[in-house]
Protein backbone atom coordinates (compact mmCIF):
# COMPACT_ATOMS: atom_id res chain seq x y z
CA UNK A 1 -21.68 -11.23 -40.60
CA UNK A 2 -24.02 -13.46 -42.61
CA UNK A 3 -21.04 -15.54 -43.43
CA UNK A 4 -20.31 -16.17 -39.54
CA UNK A 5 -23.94 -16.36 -38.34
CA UNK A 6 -24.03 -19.55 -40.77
CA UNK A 7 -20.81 -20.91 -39.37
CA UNK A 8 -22.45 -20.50 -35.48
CA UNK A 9 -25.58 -22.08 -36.38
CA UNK A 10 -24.19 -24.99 -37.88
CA UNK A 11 -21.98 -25.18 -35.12
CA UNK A 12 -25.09 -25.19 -32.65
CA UNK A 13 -27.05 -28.17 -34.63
CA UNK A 14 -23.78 -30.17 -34.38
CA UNK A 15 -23.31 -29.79 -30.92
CA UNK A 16 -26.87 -30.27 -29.90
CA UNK A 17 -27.59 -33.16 -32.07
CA UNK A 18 -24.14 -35.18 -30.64
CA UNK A 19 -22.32 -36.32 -27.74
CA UNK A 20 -21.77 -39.07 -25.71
CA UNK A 21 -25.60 -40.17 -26.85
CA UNK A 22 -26.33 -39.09 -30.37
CA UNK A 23 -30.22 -37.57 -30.02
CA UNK A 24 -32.30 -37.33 -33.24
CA UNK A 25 -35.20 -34.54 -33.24
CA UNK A 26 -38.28 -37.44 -33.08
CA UNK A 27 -36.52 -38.39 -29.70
CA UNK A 28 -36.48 -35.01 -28.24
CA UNK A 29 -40.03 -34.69 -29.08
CA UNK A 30 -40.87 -37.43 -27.38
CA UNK A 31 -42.67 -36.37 -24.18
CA UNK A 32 -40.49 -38.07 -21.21
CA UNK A 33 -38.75 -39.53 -23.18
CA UNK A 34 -34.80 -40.09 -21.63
CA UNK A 35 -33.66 -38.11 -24.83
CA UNK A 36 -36.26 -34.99 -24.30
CA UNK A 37 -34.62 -34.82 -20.67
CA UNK A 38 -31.19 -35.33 -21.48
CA UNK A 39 -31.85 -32.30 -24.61
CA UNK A 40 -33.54 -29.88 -22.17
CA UNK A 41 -31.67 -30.18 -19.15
CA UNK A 42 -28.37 -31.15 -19.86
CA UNK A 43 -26.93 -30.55 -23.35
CA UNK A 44 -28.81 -27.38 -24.58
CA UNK A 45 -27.84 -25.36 -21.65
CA UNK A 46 -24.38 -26.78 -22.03
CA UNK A 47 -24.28 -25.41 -25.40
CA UNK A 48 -25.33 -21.98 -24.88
CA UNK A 49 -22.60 -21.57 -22.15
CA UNK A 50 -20.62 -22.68 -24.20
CA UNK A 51 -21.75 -19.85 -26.89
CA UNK A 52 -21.67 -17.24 -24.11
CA UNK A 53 -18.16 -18.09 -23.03
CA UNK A 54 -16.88 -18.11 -26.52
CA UNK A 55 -18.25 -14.89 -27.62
CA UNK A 56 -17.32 -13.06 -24.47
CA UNK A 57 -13.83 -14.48 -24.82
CA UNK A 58 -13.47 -13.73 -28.24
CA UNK A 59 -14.90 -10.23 -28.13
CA UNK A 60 -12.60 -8.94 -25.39
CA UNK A 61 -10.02 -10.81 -27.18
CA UNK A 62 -10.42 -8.64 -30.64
CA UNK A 63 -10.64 -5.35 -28.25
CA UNK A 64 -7.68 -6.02 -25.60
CA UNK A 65 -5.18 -7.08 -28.62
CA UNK A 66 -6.35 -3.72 -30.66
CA UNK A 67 -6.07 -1.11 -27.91
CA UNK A 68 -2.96 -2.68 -26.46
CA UNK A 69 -1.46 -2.99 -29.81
CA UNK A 70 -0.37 -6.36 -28.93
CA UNK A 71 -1.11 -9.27 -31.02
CA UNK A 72 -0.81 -11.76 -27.56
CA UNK A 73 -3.42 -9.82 -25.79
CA UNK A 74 -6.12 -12.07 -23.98
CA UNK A 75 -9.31 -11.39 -21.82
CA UNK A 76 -6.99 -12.93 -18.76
CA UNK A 77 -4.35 -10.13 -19.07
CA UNK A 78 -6.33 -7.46 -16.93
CA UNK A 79 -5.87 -10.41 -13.51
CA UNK A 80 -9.33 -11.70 -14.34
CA UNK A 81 -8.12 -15.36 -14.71
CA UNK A 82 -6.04 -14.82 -11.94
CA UNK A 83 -8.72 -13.36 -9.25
CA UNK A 84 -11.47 -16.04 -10.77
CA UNK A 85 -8.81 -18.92 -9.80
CA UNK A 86 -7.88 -17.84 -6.45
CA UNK A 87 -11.59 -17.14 -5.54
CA UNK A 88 -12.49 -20.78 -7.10
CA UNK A 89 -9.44 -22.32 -5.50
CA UNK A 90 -10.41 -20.73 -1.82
CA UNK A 91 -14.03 -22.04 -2.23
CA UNK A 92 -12.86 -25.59 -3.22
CA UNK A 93 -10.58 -25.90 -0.65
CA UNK A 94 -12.85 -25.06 2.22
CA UNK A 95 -15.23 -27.69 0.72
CA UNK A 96 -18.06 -24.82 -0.30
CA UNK A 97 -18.43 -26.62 -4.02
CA UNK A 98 -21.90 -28.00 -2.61
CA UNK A 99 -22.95 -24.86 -1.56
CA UNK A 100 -25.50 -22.39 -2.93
CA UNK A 101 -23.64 -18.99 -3.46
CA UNK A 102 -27.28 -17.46 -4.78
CA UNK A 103 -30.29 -19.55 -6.36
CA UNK A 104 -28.46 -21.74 -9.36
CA UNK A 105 -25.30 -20.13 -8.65
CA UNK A 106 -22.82 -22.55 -7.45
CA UNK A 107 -20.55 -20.89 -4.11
CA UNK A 108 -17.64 -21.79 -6.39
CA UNK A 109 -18.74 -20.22 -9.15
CA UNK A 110 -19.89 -16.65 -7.03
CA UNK A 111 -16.26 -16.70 -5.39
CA UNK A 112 -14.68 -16.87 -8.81
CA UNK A 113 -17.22 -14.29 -9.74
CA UNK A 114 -16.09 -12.09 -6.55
CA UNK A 115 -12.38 -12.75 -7.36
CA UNK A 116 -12.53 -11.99 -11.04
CA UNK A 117 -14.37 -8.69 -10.00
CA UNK A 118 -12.41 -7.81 -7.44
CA UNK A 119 -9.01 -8.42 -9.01
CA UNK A 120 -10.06 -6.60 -12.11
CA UNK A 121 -10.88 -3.51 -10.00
CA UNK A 122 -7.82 -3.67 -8.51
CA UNK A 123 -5.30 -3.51 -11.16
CA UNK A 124 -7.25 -0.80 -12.97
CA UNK A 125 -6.66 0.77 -9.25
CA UNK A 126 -2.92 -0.15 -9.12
CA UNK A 127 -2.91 1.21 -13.12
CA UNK A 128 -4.37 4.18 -12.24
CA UNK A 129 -2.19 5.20 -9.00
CA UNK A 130 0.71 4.30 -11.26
CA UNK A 131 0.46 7.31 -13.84
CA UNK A 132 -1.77 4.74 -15.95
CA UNK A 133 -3.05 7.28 -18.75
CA UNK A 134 -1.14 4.52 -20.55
CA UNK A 135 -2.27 0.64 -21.22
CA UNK A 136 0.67 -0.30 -20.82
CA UNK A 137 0.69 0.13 -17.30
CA UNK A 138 -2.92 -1.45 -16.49
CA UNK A 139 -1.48 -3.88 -18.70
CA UNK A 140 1.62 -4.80 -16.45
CA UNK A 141 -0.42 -4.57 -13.03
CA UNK A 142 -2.92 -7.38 -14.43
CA UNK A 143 0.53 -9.59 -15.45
CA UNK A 144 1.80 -9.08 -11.95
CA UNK A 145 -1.42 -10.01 -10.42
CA UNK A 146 -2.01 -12.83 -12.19
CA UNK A 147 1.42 -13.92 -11.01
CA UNK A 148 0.84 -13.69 -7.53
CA UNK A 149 -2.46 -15.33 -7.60
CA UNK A 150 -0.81 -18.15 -9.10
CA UNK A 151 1.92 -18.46 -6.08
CA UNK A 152 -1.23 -18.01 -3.78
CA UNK A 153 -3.26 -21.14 -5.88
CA UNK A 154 -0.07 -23.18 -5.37
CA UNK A 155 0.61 -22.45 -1.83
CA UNK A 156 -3.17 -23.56 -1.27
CA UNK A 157 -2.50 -26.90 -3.38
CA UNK A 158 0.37 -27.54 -1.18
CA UNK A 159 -1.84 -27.73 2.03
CA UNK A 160 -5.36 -29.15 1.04
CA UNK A 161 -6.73 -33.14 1.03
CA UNK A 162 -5.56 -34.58 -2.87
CA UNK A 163 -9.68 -35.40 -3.52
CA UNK A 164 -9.85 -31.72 -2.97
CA UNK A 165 -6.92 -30.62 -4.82
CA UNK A 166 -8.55 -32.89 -7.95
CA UNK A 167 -11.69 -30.95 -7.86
CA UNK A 168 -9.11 -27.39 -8.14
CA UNK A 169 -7.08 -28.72 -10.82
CA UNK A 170 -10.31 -30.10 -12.94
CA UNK A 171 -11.62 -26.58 -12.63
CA UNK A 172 -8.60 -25.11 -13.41
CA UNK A 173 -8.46 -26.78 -16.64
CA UNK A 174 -11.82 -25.29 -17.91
CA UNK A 175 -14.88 -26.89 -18.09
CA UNK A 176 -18.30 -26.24 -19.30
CA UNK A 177 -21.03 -27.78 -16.55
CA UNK A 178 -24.73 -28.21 -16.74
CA UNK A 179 -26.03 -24.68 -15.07
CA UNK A 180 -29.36 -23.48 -14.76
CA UNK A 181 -31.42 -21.52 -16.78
CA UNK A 182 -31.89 -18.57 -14.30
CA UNK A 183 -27.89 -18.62 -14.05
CA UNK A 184 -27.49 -18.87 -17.75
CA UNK A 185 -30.55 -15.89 -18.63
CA UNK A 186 -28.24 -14.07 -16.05
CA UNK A 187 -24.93 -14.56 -17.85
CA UNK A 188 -26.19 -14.22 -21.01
CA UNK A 189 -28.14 -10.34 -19.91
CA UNK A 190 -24.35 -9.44 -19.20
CA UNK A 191 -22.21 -10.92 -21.74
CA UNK A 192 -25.15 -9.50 -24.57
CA UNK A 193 -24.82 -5.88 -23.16
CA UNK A 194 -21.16 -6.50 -22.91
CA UNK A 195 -20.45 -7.32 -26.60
CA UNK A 196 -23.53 -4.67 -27.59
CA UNK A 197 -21.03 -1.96 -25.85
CA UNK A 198 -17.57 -3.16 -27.69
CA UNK A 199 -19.76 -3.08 -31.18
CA UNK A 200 -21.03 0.13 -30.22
CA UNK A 201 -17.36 1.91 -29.08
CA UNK A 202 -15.51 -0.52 -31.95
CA UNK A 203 -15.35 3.18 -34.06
CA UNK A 204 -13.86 4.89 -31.41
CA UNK A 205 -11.72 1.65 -30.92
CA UNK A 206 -10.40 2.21 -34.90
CA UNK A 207 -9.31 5.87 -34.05
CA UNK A 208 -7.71 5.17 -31.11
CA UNK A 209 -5.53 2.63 -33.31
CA UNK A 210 -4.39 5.90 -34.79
CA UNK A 211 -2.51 7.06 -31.60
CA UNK A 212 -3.91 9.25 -28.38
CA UNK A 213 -3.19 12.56 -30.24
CA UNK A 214 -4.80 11.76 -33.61
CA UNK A 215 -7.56 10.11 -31.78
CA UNK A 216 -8.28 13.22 -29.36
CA UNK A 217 -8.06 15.81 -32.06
CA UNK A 218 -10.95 13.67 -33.90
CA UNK A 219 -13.11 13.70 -30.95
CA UNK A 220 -12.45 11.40 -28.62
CA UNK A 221 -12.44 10.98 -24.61
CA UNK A 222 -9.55 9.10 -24.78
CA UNK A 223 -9.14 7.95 -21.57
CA UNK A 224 -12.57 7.56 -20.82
CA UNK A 225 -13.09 5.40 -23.59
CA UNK A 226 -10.34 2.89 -22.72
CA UNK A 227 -11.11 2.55 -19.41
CA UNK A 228 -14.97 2.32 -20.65
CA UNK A 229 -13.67 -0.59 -23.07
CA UNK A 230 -11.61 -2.08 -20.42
CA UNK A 231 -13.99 -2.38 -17.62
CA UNK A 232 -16.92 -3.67 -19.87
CA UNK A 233 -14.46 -6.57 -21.33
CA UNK A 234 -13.30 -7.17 -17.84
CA UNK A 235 -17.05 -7.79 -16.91
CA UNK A 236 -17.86 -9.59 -19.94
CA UNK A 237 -14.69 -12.14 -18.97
CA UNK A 238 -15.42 -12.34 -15.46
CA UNK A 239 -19.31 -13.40 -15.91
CA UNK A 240 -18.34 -16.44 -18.14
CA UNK A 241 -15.20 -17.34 -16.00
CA UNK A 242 -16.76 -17.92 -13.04
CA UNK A 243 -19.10 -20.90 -14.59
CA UNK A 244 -16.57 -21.86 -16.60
CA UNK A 245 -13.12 -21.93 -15.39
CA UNK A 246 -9.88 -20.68 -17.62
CA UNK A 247 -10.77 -21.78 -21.07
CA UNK A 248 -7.79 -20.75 -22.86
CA UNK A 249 -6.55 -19.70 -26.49
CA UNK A 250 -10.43 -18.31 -27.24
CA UNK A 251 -9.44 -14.92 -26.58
CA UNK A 252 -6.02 -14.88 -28.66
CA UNK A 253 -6.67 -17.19 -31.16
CA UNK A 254 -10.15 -15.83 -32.84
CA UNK A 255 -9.16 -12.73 -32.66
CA UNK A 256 -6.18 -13.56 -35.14
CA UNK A 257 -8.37 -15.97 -37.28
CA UNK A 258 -10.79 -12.92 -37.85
CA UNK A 259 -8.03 -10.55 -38.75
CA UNK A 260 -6.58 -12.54 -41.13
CA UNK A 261 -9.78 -13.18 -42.96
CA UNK A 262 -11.87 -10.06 -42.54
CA UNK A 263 -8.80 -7.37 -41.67
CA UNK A 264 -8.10 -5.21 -38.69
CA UNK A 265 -11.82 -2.96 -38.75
CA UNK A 266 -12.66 -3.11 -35.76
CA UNK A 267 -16.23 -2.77 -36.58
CA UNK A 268 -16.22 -5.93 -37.92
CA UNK A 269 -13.61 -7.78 -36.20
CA UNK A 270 -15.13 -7.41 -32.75
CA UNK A 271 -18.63 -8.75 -33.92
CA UNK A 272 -17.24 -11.37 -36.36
CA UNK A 273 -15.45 -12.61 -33.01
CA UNK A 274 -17.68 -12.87 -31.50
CA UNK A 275 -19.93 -14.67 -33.10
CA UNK A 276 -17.04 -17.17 -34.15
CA UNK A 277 -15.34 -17.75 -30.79
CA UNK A 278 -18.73 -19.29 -30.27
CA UNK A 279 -18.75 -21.36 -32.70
CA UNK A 280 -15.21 -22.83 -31.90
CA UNK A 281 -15.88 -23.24 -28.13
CA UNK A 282 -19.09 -24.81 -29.38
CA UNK A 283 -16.97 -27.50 -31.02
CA UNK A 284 -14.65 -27.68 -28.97
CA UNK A 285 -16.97 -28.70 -26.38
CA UNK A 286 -18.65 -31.21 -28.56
CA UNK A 287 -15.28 -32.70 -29.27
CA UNK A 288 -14.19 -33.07 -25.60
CA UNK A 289 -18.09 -34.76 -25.59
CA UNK A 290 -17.55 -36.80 -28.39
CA UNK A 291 -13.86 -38.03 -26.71
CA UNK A 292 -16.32 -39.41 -24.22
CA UNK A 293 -16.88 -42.49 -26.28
CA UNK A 294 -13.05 -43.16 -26.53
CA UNK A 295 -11.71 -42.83 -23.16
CA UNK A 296 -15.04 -43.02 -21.11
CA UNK A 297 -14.03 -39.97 -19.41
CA UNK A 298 -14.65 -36.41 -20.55
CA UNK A 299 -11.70 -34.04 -20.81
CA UNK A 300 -12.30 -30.36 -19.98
CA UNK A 301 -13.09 -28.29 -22.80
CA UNK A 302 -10.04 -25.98 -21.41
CA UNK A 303 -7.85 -28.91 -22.28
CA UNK A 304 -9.37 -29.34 -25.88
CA UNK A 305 -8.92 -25.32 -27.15
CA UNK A 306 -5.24 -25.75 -25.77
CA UNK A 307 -4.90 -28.94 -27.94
CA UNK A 308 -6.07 -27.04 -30.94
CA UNK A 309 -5.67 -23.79 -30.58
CA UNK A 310 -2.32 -23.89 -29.91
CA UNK A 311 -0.77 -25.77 -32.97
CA UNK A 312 -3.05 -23.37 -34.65
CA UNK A 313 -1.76 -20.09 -33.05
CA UNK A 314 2.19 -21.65 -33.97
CA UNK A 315 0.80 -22.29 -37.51
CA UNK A 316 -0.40 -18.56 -38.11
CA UNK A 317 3.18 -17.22 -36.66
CA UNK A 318 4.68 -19.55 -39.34
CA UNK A 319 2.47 -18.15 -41.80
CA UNK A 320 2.99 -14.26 -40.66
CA UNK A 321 7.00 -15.10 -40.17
CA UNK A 322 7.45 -16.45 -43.65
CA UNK A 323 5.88 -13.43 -45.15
């Protein structure tokens, strides 16, 4: 844990100290200065949601692909992804992105939040209607949500004005904007308790690894406890997604990283995740910053974990398949 609290703050100082203007400590100290403005305002709470995003992610990430057994679990399996993009994707095409949804909440941002919530409930709905004692089956309704929000998202991109659909597909992509402070003390209240709660149930999380029987006869509410772990993940994702957009690969690759280096205690992999999926978003927002000064346009940060994390993820298969 030591090991990855280095790792984050040194990811932090690199991604507060550059960007498209490199800012040295004297300037930020600098009463009114351009670079004390630019530090405060823009790029430090850019950062942090960036850190937020990543550990929430990564966290649910390390839980979902443990309880599900499933190596290609991601936070955006239970419809989250799906219900934040259709609720975005309404928003933007009735022209609400100006809009105040709540002080420094953006209306796009509390529709994804709405959509994300809503959707999340509902498959765990559908899952439970279904016979869902197993994940499996929450599992498959959040795949065959996600499938119909996309037909919905693309049915809306058909109809609406191109400089709207441009504003859809740049928040599709993931990015990481300049929020408030009250929004991000919000965010981060949630996505804190969030990942608290995952440490907190990862024992439970290594029994149930065991199977439902050997898990129950050692003490634990099994199906309490994975719908407990479920909905708090869900939550976790949901809070992030809506400032964010889908940022991709955070949830599934970490997870795998972590693994690999630390094994598959939970106890530890769900913290060590979380602490390192914020340090690679981190980056990975300071490289689509940094990109900035090549192209004079920033790419989303969505864009920029896809780039990396998936030659990554097809490297570690490699590695796994030639064992």
């Amino acid at each position: 844990m030591a090991a990855c609290l280095g790792v984050v703050l040194l990811a932090f100082a690199l991604a507060v100290a550059f960007g498209e203007q490199p800012l040295t400590l004297a300037e930020v100290r600098t009463p009114g200065s351009a670079s004390e403005l630019i530090f405060y305002s823009l790029r430090l709470p850019r950062v942090v949601l960036a850190a937020l995003v990543g550990a929430a992610l990564a966290a649910s990430g390390a839980m979902l692909q443990s309880l599900l057994r499933n190596p290609l679990a991601d936070p955006f399996v239970l419809g989250v992804s799906g219900g934040a993009a259709l609720g975005a994707t309404v928003a933007l095409a009735f022209g609400l992105s100006a809009l105040a949804w709540v002080p420094g909440l953006s209306a796009v941002s509390g529709f994804a939040l709405l959509g994300a919530l809503g959707a999340t409930a509902l498959v765990l709905l559908v899952g439970r209607l279904a016979g869902g004692h197993s994940p499996n089956t929450t599992l498959l309704a959040g795949v065959i949500f996600n499938a119909f929000a996309l037909a919905a998202i693309t049915f809306i991109k058909a109809l609406v004005a191109p400089d709207k659909l441009g504003e859809i597909l740049f928040w599709l992509a993931g990015s990481l904007g300049h929020e408030s402070w009250a929004t991000l003390a919000s965010t981060s209240v949630v996505v804190l308790l969030a990942v608290g709660a995952l440490v907190l149930l990862s024992p439970r999380l290594n029994l149930l690894t065991l199977g439902e029987e050997d898990a129950q006869s050692l003490g634990v509410d099994v199906l309490f406890t994975r719908r407990l772990l479920l909905v708090t993940a869900s939550v976790a994702v949901a809070a992030v997604v809506s400032l964010s957009g889908l940022v991709g690969f955070v949830g599934l690759l970490v997870p795998q990283l972590v693994r690999l280096v630390f094994g598959a205690d939970q106890r530890v992999a769900v913290p060590a995740s979380a602490l390192l999926g914020a340090a690679f978003l981190m980056l990975a927002d300071l490289a689509a910053r940094l990109l900035f000064r090549v192209f004079q346009t920033e790419p989303p940060v969505g864009v920029i974990t896809a780039l990396l994390g998936g030659p990554l993820f097809l490297a570690l298969m490699a590695r796994r398949t030639a064992r």
